[in-house]
N, C-alpha and C. Protein backbone atom coordinates (compact mmCIF):
# COMPACT_ATOMS: atom_id res chain seq x y z
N UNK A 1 58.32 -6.78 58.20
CA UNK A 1 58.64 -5.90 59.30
C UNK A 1 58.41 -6.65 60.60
N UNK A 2 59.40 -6.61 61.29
CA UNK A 2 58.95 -7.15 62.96
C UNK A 2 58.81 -6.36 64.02
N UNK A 3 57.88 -6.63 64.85
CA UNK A 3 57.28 -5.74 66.20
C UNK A 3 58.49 -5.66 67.00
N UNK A 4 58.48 -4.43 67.57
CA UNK A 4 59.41 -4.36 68.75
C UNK A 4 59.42 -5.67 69.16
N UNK A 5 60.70 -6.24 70.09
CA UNK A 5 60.91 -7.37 70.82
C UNK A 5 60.29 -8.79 70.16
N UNK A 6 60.43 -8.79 68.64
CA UNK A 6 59.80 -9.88 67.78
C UNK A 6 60.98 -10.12 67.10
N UNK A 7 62.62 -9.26 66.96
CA UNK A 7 63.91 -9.37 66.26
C UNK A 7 64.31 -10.94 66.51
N UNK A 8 64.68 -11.13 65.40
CA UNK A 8 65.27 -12.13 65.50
C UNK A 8 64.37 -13.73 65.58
N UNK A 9 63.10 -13.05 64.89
CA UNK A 9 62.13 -14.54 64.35
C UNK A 9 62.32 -14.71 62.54
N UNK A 10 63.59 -14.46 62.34
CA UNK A 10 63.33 -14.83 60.96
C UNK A 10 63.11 -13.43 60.29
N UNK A 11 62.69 -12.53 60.42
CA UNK A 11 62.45 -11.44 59.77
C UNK A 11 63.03 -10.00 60.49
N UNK A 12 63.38 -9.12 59.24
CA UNK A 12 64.49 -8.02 59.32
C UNK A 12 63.87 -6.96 60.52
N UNK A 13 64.38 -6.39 61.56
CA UNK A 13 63.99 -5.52 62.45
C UNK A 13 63.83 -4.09 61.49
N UNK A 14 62.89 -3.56 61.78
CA UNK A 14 62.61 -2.30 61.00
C UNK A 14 63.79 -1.09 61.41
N UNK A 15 63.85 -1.44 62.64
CA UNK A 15 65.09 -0.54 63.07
C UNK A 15 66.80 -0.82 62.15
N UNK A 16 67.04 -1.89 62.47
CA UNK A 16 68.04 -2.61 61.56
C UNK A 16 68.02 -2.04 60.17
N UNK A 17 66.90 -2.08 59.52
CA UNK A 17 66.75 -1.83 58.16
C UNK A 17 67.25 -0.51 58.20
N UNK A 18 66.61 0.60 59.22
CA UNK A 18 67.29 1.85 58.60
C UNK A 18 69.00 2.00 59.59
N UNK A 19 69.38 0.74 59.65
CA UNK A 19 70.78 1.41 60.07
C UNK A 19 70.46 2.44 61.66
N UNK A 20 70.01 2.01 62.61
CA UNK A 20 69.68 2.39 64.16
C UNK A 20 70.35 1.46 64.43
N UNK A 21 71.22 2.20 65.66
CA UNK A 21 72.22 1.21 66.36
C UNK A 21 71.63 1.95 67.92
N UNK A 22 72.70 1.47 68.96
CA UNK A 22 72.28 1.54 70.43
C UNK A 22 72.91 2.78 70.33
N UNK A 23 72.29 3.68 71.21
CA UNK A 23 72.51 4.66 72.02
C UNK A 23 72.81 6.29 70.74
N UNK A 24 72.25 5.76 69.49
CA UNK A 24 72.27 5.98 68.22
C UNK A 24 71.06 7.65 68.93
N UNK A 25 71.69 9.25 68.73
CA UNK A 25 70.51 10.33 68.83
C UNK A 25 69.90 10.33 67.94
N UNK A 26 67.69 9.80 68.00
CA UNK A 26 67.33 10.00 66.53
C UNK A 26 66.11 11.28 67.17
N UNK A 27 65.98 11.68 65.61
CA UNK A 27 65.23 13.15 66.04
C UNK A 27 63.98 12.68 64.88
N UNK A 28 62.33 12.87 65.58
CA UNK A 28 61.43 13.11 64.55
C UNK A 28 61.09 14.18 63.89
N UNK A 29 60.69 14.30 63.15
CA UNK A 29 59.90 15.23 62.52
C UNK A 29 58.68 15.45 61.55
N UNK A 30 57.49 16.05 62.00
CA UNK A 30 56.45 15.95 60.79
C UNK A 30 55.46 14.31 61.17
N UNK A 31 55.90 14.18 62.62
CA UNK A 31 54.67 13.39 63.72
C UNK A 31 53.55 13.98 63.14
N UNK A 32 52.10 12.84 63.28
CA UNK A 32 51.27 12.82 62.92
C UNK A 32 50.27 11.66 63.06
N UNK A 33 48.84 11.89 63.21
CA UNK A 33 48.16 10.39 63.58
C UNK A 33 48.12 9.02 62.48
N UNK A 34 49.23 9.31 60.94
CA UNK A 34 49.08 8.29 60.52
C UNK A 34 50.21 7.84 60.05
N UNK A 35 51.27 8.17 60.84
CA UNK A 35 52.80 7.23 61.30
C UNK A 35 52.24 6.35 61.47
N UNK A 36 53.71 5.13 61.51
CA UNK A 36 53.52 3.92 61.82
C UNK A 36 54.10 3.64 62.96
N UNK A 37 53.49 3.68 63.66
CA UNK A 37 53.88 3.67 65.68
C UNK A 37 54.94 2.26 65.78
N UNK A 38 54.58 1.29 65.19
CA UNK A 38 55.61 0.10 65.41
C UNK A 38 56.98 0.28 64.79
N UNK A 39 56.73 1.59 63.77
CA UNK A 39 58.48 1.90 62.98
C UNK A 39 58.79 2.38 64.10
N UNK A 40 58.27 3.69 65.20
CA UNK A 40 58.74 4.59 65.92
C UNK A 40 59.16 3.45 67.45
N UNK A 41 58.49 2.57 67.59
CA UNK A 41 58.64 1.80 68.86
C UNK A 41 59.87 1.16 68.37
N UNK A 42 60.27 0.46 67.60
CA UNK A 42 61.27 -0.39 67.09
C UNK A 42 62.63 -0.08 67.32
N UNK A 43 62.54 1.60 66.86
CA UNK A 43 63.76 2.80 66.42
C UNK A 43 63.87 3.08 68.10
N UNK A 44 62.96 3.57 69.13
CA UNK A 44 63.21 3.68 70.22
C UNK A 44 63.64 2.28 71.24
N UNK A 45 63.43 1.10 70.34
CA UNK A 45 64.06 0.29 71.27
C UNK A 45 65.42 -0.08 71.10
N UNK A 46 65.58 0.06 69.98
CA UNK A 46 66.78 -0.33 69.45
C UNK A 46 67.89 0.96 69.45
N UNK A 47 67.33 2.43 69.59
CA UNK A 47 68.27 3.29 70.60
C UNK A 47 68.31 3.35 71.56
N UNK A 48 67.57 2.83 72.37
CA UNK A 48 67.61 3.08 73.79
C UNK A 48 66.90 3.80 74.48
N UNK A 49 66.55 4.80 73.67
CA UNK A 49 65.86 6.36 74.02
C UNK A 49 64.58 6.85 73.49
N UNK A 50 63.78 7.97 73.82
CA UNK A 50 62.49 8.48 73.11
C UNK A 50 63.28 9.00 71.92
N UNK A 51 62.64 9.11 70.67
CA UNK A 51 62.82 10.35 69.62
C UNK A 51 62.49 11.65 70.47
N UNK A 52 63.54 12.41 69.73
CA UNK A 52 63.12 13.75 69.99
C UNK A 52 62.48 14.17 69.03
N UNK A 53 61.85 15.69 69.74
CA UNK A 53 61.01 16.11 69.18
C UNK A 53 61.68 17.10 67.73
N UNK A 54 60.44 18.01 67.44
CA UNK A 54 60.97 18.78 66.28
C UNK A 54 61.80 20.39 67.35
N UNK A 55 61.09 20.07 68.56
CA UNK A 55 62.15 20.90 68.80
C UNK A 55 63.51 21.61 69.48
N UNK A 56 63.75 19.82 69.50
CA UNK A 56 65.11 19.49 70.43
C UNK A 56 66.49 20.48 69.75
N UNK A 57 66.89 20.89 70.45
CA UNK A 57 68.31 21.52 70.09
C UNK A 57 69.95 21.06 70.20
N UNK A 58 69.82 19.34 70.23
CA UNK A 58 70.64 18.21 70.32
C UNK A 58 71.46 17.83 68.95
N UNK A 59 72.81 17.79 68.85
CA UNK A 59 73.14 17.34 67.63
C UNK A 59 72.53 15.63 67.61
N UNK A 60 71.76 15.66 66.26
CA UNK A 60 71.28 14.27 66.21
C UNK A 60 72.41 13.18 65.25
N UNK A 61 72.13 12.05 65.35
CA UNK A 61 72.60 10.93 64.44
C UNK A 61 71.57 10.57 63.40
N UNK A 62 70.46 10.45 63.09
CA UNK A 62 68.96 10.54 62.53
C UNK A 62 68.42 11.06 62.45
N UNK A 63 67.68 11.81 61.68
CA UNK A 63 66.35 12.24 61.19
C UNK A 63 65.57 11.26 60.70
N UNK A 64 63.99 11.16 61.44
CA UNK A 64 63.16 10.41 61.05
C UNK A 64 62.15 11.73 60.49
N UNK A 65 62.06 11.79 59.01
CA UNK A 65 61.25 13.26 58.75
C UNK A 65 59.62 12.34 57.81
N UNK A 66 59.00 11.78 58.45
CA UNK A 66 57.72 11.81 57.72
C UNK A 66 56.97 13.10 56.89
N UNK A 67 56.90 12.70 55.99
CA UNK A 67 56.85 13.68 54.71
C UNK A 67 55.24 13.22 53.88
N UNK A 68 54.78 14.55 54.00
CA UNK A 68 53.72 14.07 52.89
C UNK A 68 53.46 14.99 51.92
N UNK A 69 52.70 14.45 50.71
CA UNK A 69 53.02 15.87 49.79
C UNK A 69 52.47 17.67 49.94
N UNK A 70 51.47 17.24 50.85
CA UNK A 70 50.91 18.75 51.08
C UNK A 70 51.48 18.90 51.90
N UNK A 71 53.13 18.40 52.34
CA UNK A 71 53.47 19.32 53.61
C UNK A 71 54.69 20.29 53.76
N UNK A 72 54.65 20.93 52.37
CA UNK A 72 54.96 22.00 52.06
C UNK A 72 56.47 21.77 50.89
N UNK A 73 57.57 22.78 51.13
CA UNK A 73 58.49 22.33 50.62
C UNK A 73 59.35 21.49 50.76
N UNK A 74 59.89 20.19 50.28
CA UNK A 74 61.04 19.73 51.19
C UNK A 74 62.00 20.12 51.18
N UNK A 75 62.79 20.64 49.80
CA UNK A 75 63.83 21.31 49.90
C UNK A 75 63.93 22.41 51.13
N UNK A 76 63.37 22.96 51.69
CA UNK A 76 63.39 24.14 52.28
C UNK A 76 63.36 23.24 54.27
N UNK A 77 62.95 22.23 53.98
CA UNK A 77 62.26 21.55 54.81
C UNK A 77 63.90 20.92 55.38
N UNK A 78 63.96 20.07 54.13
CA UNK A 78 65.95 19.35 54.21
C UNK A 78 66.69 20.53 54.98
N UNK A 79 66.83 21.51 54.66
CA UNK A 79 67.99 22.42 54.94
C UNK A 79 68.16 22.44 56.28
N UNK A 80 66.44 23.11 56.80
CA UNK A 80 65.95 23.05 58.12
C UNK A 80 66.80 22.10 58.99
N UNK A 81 66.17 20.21 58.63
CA UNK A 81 66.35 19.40 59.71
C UNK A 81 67.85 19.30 59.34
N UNK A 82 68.88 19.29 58.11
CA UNK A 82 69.97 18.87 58.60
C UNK A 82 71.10 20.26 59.49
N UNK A 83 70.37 21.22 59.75
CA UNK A 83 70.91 21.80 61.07
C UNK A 83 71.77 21.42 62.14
N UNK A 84 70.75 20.30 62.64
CA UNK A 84 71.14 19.64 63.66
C UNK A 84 71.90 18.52 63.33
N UNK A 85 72.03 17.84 62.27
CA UNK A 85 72.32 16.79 62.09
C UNK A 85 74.27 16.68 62.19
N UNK A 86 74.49 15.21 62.74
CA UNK A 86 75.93 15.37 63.08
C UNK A 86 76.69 15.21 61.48
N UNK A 87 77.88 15.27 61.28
CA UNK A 87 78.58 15.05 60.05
C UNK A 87 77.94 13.94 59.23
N UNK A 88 77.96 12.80 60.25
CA UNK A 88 77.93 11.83 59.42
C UNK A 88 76.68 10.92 59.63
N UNK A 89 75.64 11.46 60.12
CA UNK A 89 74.46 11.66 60.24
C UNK A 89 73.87 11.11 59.08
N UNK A 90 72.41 10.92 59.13
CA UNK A 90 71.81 10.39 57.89
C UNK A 90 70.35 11.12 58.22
N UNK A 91 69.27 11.41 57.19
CA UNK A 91 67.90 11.51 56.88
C UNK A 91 67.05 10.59 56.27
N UNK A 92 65.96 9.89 56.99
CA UNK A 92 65.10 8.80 56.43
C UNK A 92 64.13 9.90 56.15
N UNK A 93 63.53 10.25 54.95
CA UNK A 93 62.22 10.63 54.04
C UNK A 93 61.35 9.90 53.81
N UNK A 94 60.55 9.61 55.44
CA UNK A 94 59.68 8.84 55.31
C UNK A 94 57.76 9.13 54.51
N UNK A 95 57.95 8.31 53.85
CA UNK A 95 56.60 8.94 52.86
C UNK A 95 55.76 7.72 52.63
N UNK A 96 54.46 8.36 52.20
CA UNK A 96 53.38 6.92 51.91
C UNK A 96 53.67 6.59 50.84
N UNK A 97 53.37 5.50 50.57
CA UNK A 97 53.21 4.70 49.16
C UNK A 97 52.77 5.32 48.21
N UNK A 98 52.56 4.59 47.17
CA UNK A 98 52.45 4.79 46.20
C UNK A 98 50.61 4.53 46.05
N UNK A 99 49.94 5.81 45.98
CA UNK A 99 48.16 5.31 45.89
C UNK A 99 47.76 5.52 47.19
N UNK A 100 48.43 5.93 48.27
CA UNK A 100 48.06 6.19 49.27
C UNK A 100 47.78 8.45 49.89
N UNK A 101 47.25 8.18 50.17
CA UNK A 101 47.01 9.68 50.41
C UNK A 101 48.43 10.27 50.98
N UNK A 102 48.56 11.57 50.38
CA UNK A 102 50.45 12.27 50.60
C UNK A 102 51.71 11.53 49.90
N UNK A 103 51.13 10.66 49.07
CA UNK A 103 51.98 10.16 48.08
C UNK A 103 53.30 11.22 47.63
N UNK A 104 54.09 11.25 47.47
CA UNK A 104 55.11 11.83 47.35
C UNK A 104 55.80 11.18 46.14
N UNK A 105 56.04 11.80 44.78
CA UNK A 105 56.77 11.37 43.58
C UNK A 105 58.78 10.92 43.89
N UNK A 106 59.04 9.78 43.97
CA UNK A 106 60.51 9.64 44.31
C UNK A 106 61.81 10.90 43.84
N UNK A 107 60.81 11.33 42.39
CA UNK A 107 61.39 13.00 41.38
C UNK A 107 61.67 13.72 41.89
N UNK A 108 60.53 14.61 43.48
CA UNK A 108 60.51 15.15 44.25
C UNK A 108 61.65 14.64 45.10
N UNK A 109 61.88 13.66 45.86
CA UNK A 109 62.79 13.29 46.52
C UNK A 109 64.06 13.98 46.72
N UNK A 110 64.56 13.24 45.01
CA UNK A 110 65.47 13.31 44.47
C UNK A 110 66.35 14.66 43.95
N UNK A 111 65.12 15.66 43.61
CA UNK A 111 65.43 16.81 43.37
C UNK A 111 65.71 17.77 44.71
N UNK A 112 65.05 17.58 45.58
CA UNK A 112 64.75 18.47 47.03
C UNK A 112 66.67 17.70 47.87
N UNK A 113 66.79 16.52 47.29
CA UNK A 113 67.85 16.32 47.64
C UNK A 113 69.30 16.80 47.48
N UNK A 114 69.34 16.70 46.43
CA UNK A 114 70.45 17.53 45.25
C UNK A 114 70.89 18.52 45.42
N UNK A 115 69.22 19.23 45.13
CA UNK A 115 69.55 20.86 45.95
C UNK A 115 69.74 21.09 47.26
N UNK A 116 69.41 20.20 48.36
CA UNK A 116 70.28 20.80 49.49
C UNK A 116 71.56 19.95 49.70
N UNK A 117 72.45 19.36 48.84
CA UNK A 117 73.86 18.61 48.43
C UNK A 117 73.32 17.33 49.43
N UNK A 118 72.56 16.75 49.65
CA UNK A 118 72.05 15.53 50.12
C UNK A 118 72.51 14.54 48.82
N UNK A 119 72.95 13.24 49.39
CA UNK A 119 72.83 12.11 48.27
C UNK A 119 71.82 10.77 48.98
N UNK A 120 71.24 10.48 47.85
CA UNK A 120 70.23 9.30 48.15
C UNK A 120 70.57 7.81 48.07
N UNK A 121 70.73 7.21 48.95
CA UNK A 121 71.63 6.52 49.26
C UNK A 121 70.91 4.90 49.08
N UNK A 122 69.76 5.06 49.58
CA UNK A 122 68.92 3.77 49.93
C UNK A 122 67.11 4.12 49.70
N UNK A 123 66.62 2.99 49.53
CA UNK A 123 65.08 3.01 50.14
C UNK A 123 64.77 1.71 50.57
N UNK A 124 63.77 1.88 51.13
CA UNK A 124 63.34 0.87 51.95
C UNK A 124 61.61 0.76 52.21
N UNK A 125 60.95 -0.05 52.09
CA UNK A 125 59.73 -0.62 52.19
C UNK A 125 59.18 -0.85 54.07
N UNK A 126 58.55 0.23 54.23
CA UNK A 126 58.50 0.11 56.01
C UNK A 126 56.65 -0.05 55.96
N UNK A 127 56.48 -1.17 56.26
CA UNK A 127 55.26 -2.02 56.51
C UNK A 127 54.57 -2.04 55.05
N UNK A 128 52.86 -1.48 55.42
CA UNK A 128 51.74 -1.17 54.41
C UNK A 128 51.96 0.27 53.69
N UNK A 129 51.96 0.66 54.63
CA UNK A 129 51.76 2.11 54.05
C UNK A 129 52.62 3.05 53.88
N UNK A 130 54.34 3.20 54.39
CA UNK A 130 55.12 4.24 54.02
C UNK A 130 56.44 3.35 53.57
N UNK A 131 57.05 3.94 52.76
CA UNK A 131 58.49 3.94 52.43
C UNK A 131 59.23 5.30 52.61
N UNK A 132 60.77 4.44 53.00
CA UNK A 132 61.73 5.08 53.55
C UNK A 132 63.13 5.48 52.37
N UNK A 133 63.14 6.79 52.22
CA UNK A 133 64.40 7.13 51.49
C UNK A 133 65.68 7.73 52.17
N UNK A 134 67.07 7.03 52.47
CA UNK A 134 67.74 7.49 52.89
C UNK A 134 68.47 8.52 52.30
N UNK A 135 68.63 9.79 53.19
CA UNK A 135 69.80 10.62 52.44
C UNK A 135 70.70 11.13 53.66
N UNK A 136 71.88 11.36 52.66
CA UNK A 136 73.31 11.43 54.02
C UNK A 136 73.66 12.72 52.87
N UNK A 137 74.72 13.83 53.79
CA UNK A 137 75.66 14.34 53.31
C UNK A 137 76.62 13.63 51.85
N UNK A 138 76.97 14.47 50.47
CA UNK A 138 77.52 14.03 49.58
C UNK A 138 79.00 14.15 50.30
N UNK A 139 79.28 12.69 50.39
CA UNK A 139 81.13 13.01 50.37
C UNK A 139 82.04 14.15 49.31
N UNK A 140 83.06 14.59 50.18
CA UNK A 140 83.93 15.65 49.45
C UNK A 140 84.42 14.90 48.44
N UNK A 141 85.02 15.31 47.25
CA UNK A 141 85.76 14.74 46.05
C UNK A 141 87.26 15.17 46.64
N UNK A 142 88.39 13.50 46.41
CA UNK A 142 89.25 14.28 47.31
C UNK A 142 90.21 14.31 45.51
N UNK A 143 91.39 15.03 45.90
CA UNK A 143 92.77 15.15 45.01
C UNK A 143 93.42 14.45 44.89
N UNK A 144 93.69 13.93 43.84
CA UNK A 144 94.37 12.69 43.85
C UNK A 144 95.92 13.40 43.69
């Protein structure tokens, strides 16, 4: 992972990794004192802008939803943040590791996904302590 304004020493920008581009609307959710402040600095440099909060009323391009397991349902949770979210929008399910306190089972993920027609697209390894699961809208099946 590289520090804000460290891109481009050889190692992948954390922002880059989740697909943040410039001027890209990202929205947090489920802030807390044991985020990883250098994912959140990275993502704001590389949009341009602060994250918004949980209770911006902005169509977003991102969801950054830090997730831990006691923090309630996600399915119910998914439905919530993709509200706002634009068409083609994406959700990072950011969660701790594996052995780390709020551990979150990938099962869970996967299922909370499904059911709100989310598809899981990616994951990603963001520093020590959390990994990142992408989910986007399932494309329509078209007619051939």
């Amino acid at each position: 992972m590289v520090a804000p304004g460290d891109a481009g020493k050889g190692e992948v920008d954390v922002a880059e990794m989740l697909d943040i581009e410039p001027d890209m609307v990202v929205q947090e959710i489920g802030w807390d004192e044991d985020v990883e402040d250098d994912v959140r600095a990275a993502i704001e440099e590389r949009c341009g802008g602060e994250l918004l909060d949980e209770d911006a009323q902005e169509v977003v391009d991102v969801v950054l939803l830090w997730w831990r397991d006691e923090d309630g349902d996600l399915t119910d949770t998914l439905l919530d943040v993709m509200t706002p979210l634009d068409d083609e929008g994406v959700i990072w399910v950011l969660t701790p590791k594996t052995g780390r306190d709020g551990y979150v089972e990938p099962s869970d993920i996967a299922e909370a996904a499904s059911t709100s027609n989310l598809a899981q697209t990616s994951n990603v390894s963001l520093g020590e302590r959390w990994t990142g699961t992408r989910l986007a809208y399932r494309k329509a099946k078209t007619k051939r």
